[in-house]
PDB file of N, CA and C in Angstrom:
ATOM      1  N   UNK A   1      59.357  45.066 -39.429  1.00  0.00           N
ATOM      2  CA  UNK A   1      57.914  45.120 -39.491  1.00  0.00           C
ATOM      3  C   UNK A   1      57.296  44.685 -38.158  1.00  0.00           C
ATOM      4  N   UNK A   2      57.920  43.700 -37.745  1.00  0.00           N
ATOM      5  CA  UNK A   2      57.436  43.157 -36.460  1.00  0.00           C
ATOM      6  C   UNK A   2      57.417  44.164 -35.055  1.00  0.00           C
ATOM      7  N   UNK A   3      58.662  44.944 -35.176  1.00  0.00           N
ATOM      8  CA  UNK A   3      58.851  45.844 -34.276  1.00  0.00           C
ATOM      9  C   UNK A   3      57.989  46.868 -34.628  1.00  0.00           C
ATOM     10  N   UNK A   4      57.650  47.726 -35.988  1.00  0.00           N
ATOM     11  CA  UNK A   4      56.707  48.517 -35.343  1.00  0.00           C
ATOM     12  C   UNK A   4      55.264  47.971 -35.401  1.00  0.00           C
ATOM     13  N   UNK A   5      54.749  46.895 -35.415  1.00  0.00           N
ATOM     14  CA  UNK A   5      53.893  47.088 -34.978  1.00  0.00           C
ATOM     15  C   UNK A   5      53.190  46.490 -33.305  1.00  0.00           C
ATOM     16  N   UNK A   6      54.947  45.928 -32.569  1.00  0.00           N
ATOM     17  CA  UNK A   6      54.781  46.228 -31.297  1.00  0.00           C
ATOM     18  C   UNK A   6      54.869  47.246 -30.765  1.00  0.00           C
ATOM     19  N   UNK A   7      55.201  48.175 -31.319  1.00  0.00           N
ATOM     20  CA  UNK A   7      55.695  49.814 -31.259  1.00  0.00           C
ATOM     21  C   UNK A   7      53.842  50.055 -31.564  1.00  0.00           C
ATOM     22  N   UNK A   8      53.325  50.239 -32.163  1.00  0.00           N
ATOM     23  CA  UNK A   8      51.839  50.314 -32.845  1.00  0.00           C
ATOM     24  C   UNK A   8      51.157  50.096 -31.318  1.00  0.00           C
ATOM     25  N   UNK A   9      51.459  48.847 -31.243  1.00  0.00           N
ATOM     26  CA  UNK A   9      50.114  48.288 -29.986  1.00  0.00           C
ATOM     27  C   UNK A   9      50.579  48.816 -28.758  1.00  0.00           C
ATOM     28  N   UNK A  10      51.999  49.205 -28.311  1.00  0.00           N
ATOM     29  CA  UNK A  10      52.110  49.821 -27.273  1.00  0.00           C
ATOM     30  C   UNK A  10      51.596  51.430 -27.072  1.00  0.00           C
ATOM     31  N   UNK A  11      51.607  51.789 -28.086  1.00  0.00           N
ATOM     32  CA  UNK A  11      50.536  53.504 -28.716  1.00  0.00           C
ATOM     33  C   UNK A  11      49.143  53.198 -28.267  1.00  0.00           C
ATOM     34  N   UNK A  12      48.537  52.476 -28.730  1.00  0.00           N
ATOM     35  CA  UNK A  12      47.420  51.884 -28.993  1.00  0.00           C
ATOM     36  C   UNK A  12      46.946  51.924 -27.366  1.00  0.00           C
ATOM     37  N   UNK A  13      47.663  51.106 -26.317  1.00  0.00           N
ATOM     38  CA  UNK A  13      47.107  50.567 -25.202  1.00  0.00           C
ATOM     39  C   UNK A  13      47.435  52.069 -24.605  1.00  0.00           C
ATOM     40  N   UNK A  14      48.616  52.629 -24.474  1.00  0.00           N
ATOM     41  CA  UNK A  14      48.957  53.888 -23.478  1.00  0.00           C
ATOM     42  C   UNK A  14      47.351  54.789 -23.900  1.00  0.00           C
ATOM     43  N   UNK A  15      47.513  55.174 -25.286  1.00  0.00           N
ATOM     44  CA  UNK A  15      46.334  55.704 -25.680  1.00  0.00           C
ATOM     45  C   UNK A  15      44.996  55.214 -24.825  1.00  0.00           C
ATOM     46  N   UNK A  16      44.867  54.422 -24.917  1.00  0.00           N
ATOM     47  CA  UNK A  16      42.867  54.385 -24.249  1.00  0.00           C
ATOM     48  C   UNK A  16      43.721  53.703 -22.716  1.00  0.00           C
ATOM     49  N   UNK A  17      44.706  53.718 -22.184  1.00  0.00           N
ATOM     50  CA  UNK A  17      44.864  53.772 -20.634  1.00  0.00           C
ATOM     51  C   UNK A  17      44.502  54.933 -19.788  1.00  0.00           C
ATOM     52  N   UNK A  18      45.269  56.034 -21.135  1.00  0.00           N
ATOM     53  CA  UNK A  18      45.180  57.429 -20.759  1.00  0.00           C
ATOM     54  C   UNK A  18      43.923  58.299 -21.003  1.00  0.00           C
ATOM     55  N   UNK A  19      43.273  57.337 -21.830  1.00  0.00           N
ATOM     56  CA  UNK A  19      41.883  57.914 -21.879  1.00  0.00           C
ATOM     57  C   UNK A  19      40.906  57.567 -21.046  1.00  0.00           C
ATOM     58  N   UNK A  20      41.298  56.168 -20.177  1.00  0.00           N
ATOM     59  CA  UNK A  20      40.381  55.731 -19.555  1.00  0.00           C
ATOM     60  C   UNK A  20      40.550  56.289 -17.917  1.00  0.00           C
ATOM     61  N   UNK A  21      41.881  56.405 -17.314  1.00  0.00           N
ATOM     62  CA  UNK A  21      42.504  56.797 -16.450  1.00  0.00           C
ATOM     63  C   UNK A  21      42.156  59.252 -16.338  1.00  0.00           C
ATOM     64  N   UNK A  22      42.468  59.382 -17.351  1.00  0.00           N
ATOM     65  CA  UNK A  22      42.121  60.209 -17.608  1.00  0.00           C
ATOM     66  C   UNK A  22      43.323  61.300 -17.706  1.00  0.00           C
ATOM     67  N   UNK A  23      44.346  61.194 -18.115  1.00  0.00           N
ATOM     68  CA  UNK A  23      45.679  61.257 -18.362  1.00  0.00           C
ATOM     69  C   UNK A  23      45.841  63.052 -18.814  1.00  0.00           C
ATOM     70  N   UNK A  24      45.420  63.405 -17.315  1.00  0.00           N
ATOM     71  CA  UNK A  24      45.867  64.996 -16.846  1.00  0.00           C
ATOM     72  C   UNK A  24      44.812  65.761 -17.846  1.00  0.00           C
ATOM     73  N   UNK A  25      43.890  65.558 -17.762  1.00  0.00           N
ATOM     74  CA  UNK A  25      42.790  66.607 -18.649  1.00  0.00           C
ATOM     75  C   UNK A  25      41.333  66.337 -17.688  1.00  0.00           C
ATOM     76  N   UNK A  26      40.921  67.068 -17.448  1.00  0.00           N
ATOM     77  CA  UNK A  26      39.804  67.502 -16.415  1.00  0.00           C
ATOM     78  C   UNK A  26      39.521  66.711 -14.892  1.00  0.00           C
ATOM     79  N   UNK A  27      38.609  65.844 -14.423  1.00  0.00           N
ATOM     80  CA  UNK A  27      38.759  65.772 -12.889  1.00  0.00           C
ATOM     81  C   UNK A  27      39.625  64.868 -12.880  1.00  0.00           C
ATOM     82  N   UNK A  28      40.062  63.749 -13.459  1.00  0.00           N
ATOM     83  CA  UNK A  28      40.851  62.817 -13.910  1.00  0.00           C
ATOM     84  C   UNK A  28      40.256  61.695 -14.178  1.00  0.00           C
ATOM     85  N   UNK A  29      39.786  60.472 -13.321  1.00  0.00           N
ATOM     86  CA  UNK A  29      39.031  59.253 -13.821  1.00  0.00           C
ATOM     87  C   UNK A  29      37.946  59.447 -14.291  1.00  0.00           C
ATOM     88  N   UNK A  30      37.417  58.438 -14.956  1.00  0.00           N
ATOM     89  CA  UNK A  30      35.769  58.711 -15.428  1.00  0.00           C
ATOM     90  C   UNK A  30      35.244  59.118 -14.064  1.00  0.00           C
ATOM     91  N   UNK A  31      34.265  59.521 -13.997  1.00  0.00           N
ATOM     92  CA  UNK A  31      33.103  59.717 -13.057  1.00  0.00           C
ATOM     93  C   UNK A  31      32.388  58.383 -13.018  1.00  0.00           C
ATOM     94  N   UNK A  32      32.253  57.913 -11.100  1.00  0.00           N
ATOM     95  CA  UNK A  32      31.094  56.838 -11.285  1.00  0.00           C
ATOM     96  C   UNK A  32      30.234  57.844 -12.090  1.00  0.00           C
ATOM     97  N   UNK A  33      29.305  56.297 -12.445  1.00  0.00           N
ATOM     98  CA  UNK A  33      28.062  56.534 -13.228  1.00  0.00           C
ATOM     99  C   UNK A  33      26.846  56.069 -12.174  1.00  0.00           C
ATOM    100  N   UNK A  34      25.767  56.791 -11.744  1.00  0.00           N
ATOM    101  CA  UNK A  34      24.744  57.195 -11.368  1.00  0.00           C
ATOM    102  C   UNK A  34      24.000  56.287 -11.394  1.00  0.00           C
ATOM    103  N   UNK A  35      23.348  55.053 -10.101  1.00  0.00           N
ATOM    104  CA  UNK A  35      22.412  54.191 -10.629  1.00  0.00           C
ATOM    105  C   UNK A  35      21.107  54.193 -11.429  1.00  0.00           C
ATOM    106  N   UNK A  36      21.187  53.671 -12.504  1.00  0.00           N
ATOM    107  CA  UNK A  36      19.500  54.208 -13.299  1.00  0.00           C
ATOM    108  C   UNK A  36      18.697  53.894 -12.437  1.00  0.00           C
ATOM    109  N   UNK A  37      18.020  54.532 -12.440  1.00  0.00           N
ATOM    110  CA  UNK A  37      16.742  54.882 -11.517  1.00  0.00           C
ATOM    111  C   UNK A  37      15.414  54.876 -12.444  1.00  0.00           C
ATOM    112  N   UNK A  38      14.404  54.722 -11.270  1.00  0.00           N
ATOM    113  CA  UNK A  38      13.278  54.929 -11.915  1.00  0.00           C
ATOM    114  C   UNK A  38      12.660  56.199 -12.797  1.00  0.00           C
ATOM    115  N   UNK A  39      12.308  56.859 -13.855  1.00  0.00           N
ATOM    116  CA  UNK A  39      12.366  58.083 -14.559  1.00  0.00           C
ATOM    117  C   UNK A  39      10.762  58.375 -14.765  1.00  0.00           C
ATOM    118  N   UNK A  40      10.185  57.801 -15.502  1.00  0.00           N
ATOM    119  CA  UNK A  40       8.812  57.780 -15.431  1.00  0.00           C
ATOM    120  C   UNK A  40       8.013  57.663 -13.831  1.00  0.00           C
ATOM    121  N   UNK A  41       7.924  58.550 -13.253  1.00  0.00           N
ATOM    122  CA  UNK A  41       7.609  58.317 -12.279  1.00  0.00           C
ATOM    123  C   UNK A  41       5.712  58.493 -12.453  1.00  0.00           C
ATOM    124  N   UNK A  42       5.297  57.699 -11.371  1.00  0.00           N
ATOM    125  CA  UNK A  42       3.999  57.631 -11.463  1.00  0.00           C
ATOM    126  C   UNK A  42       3.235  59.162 -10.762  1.00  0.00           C
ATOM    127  N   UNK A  43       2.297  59.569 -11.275  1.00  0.00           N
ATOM    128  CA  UNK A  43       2.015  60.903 -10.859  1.00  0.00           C
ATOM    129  C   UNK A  43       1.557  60.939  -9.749  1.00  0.00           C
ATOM    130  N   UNK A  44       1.956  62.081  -8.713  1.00  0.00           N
ATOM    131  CA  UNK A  44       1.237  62.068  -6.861  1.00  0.00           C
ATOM    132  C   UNK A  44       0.482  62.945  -6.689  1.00  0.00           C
ATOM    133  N   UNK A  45      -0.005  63.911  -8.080  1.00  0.00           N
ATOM    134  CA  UNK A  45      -0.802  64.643  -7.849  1.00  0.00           C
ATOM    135  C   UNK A  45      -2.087  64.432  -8.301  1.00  0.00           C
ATOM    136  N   UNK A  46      -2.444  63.211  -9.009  1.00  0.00           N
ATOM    137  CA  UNK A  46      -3.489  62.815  -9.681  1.00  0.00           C
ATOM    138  C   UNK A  46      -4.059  61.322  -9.630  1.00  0.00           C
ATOM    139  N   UNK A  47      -4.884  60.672  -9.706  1.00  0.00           N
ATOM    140  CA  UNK A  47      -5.052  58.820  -9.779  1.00  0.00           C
ATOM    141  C   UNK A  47      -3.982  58.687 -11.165  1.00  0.00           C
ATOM    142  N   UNK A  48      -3.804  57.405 -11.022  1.00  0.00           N
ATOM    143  CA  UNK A  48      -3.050  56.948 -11.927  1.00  0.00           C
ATOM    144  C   UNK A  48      -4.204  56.562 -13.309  1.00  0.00           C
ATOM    145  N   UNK A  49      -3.880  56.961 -14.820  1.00  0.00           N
ATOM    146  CA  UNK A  49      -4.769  56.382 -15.615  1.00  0.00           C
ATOM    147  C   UNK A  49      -3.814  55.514 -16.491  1.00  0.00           C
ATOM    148  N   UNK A  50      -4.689  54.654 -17.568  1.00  0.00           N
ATOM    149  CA  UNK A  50      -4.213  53.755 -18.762  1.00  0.00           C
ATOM    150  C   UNK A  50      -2.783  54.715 -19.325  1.00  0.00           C
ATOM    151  N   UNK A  51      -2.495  55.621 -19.629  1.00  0.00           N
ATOM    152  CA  UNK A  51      -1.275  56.111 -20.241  1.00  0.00           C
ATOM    153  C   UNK A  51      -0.127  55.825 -19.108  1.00  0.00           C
ATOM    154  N   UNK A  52      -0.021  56.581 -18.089  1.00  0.00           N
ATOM    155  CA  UNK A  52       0.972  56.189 -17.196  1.00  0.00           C
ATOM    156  C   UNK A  52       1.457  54.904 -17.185  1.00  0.00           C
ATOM    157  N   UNK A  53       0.586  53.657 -17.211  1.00  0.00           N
ATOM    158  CA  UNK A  53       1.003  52.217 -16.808  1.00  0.00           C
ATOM    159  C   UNK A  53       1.784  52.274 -18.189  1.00  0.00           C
ATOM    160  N   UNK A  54       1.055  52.555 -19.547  1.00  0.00           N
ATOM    161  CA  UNK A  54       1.906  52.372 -20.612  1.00  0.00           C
ATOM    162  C   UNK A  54       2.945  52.861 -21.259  1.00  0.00           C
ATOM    163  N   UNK A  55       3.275  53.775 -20.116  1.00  0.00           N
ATOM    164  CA  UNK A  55       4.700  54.039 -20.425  1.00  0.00           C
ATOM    165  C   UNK A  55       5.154  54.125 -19.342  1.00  0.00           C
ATOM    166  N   UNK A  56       4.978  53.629 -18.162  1.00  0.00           N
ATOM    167  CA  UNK A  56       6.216  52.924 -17.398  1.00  0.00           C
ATOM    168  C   UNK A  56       6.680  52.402 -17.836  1.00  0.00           C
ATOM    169  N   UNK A  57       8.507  52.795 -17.724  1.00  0.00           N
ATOM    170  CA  UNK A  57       9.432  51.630 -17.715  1.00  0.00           C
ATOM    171  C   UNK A  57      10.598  51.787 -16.514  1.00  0.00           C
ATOM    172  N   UNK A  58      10.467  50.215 -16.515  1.00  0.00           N
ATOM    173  CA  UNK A  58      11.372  50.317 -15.254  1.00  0.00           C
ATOM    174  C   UNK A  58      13.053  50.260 -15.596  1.00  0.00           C
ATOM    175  N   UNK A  59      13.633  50.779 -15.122  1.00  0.00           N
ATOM    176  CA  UNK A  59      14.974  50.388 -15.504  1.00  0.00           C
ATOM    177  C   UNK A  59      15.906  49.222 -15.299  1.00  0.00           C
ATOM    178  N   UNK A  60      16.811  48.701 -16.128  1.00  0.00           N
ATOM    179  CA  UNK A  60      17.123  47.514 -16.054  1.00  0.00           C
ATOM    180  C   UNK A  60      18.545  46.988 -14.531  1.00  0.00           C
ATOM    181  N   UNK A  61      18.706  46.015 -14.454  1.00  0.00           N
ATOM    182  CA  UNK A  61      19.552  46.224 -12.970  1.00  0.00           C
ATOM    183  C   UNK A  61      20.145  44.760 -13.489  1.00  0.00           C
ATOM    184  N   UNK A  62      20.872  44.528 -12.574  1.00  0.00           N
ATOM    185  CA  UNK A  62      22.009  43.275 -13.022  1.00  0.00           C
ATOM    186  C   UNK A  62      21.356  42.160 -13.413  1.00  0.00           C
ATOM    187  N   UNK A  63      19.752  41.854 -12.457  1.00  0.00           N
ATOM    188  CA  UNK A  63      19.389  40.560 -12.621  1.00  0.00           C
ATOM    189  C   UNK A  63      17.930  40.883 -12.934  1.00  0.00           C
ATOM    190  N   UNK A  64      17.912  41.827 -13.811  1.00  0.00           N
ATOM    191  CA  UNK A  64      16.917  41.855 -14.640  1.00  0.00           C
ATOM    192  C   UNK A  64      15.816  43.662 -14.185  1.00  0.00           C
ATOM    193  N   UNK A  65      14.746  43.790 -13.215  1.00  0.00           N
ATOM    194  CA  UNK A  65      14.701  44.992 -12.944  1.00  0.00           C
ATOM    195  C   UNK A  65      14.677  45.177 -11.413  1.00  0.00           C
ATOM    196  N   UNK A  66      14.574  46.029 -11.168  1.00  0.00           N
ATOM    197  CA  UNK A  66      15.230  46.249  -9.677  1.00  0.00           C
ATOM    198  C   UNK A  66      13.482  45.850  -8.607  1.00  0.00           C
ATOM    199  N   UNK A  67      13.979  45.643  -7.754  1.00  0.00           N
ATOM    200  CA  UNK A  67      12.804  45.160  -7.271  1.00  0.00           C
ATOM    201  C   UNK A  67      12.192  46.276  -6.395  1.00  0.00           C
ATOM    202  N   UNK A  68      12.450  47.480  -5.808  1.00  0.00           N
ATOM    203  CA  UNK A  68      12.197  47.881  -4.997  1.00  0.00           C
ATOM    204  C   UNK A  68      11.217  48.928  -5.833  1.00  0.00           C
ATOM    205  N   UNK A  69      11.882  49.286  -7.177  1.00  0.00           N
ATOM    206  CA  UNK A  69      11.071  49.863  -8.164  1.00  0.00           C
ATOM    207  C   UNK A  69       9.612  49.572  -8.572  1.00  0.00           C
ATOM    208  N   UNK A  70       9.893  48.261  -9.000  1.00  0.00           N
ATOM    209  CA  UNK A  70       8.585  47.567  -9.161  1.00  0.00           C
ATOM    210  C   UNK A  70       7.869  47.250  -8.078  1.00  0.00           C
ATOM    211  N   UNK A  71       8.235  46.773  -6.745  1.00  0.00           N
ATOM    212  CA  UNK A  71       7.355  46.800  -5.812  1.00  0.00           C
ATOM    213  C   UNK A  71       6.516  48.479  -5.697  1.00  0.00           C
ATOM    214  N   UNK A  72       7.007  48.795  -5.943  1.00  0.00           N
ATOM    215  CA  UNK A  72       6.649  50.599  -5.344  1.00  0.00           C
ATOM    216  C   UNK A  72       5.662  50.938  -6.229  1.00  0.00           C
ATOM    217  N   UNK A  73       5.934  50.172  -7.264  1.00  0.00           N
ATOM    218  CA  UNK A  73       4.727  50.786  -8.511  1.00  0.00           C
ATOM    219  C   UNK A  73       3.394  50.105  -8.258  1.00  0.00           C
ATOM    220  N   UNK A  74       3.847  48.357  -7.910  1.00  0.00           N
ATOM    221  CA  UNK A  74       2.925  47.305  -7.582  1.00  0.00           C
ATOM    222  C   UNK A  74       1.809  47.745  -6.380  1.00  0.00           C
ATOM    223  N   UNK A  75       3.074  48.122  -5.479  1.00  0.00           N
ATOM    224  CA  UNK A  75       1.825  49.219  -4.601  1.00  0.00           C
ATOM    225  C   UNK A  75       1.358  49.911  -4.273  1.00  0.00           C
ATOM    226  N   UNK A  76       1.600  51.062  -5.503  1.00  0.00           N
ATOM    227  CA  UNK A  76       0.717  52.116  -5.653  1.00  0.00           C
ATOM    228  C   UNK A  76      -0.620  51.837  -6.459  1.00  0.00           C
ATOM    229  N   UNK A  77      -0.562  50.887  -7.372  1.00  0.00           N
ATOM    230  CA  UNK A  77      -1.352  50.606  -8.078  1.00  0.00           C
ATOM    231  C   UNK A  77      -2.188  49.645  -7.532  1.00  0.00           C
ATOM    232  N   UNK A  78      -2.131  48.713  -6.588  1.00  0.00           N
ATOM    233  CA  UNK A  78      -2.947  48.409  -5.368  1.00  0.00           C
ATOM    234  C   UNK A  78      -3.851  49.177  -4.989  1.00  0.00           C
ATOM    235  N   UNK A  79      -3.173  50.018  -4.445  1.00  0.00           N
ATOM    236  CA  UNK A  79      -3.607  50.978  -3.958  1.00  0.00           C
ATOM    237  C   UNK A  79      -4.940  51.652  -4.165  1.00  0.00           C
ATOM    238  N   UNK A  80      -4.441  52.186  -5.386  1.00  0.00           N
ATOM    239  CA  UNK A  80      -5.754  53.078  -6.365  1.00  0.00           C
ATOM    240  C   UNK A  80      -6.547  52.084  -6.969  1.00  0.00           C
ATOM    241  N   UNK A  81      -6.503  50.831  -6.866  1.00  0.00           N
ATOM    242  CA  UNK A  81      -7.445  49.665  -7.244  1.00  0.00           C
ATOM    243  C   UNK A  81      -8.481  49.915  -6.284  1.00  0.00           C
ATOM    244  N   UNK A  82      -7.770  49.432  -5.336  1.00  0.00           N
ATOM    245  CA  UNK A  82      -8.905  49.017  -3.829  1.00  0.00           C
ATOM    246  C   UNK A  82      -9.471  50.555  -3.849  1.00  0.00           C
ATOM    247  N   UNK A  83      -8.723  51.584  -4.096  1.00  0.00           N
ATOM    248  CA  UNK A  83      -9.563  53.207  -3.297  1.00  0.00           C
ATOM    249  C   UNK A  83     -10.781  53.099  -4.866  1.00  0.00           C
ATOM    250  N   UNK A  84     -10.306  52.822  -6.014  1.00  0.00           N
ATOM    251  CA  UNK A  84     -11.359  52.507  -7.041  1.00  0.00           C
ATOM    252  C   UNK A  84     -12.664  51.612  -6.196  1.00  0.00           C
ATOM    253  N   UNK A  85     -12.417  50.623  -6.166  1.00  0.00           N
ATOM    254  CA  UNK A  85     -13.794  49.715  -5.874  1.00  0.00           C
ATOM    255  C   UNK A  85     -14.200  49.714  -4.936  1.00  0.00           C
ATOM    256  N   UNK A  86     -13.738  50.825  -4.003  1.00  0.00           N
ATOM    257  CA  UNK A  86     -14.545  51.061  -3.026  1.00  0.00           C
ATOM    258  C   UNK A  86     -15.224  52.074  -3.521  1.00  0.00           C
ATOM    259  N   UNK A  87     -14.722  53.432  -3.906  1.00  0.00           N
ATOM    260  CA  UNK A  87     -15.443  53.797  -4.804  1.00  0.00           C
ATOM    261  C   UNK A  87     -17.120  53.618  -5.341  1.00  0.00           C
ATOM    262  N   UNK A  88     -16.017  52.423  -6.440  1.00  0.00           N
ATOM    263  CA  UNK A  88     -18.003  51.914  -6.959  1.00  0.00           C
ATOM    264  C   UNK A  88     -18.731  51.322  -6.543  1.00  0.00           C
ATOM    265  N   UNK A  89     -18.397  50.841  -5.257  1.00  0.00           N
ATOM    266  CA  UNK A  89     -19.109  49.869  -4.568  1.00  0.00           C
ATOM    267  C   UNK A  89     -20.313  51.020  -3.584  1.00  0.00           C
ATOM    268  N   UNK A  90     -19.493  52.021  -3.395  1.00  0.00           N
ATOM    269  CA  UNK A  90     -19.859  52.977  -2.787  1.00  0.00           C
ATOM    270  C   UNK A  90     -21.207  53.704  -3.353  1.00  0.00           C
ATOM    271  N   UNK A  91     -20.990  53.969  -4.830  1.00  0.00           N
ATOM    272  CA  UNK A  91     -21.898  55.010  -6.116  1.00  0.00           C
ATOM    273  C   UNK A  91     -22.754  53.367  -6.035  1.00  0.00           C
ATOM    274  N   UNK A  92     -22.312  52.182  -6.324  1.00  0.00           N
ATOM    275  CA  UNK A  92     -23.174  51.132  -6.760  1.00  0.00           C
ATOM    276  C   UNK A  92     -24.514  51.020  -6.121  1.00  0.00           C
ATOM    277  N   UNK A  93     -23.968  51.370  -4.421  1.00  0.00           N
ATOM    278  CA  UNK A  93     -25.166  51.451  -3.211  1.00  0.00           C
ATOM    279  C   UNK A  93     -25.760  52.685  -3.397  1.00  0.00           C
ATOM    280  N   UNK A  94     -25.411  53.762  -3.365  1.00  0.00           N
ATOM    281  CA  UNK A  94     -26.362  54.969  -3.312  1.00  0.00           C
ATOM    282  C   UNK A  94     -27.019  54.948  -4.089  1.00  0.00           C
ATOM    283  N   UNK A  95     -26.843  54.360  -5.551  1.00  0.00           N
ATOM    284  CA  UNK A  95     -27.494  53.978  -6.824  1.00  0.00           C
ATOM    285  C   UNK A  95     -29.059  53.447  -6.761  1.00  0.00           C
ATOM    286  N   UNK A  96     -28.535  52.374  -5.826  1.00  0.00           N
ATOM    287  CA  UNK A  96     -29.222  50.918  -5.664  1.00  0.00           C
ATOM    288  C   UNK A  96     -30.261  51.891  -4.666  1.00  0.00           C
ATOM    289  N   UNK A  97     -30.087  52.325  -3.745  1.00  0.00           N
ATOM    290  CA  UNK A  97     -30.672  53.223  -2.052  1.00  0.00           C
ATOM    291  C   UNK A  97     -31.784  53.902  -2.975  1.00  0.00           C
ATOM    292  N   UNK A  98     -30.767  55.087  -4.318  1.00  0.00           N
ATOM    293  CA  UNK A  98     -31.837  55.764  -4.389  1.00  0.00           C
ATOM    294  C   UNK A  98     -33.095  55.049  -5.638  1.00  0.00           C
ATOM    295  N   UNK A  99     -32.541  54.367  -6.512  1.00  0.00           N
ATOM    296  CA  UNK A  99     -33.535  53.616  -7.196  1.00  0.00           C
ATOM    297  C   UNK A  99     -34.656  53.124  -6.631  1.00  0.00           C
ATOM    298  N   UNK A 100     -34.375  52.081  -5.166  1.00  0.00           N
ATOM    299  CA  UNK A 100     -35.226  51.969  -4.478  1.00  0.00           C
ATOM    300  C   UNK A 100     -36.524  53.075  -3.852  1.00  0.00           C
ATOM    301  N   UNK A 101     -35.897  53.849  -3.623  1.00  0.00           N
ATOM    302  CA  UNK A 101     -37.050  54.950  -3.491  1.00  0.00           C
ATOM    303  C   UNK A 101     -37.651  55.790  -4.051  1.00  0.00           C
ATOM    304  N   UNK A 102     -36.829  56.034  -5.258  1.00  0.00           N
ATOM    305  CA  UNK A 102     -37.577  56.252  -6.075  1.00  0.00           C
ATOM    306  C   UNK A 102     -39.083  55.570  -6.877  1.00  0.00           C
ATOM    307  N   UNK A 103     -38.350  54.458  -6.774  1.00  0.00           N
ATOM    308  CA  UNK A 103     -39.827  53.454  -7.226  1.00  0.00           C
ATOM    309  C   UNK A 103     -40.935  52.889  -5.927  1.00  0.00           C
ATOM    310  N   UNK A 104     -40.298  53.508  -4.625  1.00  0.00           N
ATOM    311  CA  UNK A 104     -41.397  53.356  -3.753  1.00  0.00           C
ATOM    312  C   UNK A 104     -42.148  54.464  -3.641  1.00  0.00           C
ATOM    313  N   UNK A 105     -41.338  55.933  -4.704  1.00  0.00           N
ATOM    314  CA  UNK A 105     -42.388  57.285  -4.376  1.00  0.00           C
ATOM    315  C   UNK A 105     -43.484  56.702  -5.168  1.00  0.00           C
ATOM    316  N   UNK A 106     -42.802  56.050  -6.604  1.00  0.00           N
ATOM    317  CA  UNK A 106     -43.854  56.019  -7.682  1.00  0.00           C
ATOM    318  C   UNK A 106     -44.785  55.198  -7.690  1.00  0.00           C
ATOM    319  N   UNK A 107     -44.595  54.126  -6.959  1.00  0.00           N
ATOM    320  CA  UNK A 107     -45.418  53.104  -6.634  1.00  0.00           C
ATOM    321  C   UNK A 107     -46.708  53.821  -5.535  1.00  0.00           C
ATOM    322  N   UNK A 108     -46.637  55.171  -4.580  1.00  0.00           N
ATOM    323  CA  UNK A 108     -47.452  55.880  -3.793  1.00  0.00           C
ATOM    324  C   UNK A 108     -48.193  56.304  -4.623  1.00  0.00           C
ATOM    325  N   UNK A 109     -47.479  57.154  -5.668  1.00  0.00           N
ATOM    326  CA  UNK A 109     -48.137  58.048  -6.516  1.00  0.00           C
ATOM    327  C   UNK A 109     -49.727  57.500  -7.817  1.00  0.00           C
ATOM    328  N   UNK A 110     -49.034  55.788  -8.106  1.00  0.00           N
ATOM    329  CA  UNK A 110     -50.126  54.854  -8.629  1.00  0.00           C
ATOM    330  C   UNK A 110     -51.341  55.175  -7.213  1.00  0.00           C
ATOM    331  N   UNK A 111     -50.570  54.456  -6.701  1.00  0.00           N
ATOM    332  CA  UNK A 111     -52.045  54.635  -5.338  1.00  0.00           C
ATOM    333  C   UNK A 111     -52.740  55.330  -5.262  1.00  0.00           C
ATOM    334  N   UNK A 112     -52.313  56.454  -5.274  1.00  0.00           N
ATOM    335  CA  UNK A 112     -53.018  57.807  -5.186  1.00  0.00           C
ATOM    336  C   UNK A 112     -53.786  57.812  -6.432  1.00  0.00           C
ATOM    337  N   UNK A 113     -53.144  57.932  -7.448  1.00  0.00           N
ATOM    338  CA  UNK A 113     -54.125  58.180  -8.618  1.00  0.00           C
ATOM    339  C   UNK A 113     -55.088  56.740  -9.290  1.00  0.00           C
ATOM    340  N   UNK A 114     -55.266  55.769  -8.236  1.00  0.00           N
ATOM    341  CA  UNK A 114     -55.749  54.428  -8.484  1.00  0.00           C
ATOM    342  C   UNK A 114     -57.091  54.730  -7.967  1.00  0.00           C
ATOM    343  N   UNK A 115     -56.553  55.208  -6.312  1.00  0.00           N
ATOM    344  CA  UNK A 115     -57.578  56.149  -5.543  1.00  0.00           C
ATOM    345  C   UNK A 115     -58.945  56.915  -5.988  1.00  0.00           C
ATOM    346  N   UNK A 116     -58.247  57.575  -7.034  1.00  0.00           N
ATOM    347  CA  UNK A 116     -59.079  59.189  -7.401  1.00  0.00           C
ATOM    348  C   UNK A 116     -60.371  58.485  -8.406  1.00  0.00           C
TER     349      UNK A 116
END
């Protein structure tokens, strides 16, 4: 009994040696495997909106996620922050420019008809 089932475990190990090695059936060893990479990529043809951020994911790396990934996202999204509030800072003033003159036409226009 004892013998076969050292007979057993020596099956056992040749078996997944030869499976792991790749024991004369196609290129032979496994194939490295491909670093995961970033997949969700953020879009370059459009601003970034609320859906994109919520389904980024970054992929995982030995010591948690890769940094060059997340930096890259960190500063794209910088990015389109600052080009945002300049933006509104931008519409905020022309806003402000034309309100102002507008209420200095209307404020003429009292005059005039204060005038008459």
């Amino acid at each position: 009994m004892f013998l076969f089932l050292v007979v057993a475990l020596a099956v056992v190990v040749a078996a997944v040696t030869l499976a792991v090695v790749g024991g004369g059936e196609g290129d032979g060893p496994l194939p490295e495997a491909a670093p995961e990479r970033l997949q969700d990529l953020l879009p370059l043809d459009r601003p970034i909106d609320r859906v994109d951020i919520e389904t980024l994911r970054f992929p995982l790396a030995a010591r948690g996620y890769r940094m060059s990934d997340v930096d890259d996202a960190l500063s794209r999204l910088g990015a389109e922050l600052a080009e945002r509030d300049a933006r509104i800072a931008d519409l905020e003033s022309a806003l402000a420019g034309a309100q102002a003159s507008a209420g200095h036409v209307s404020m003429e226009k009292h005059a005039e008809e204060d005038q008459r």
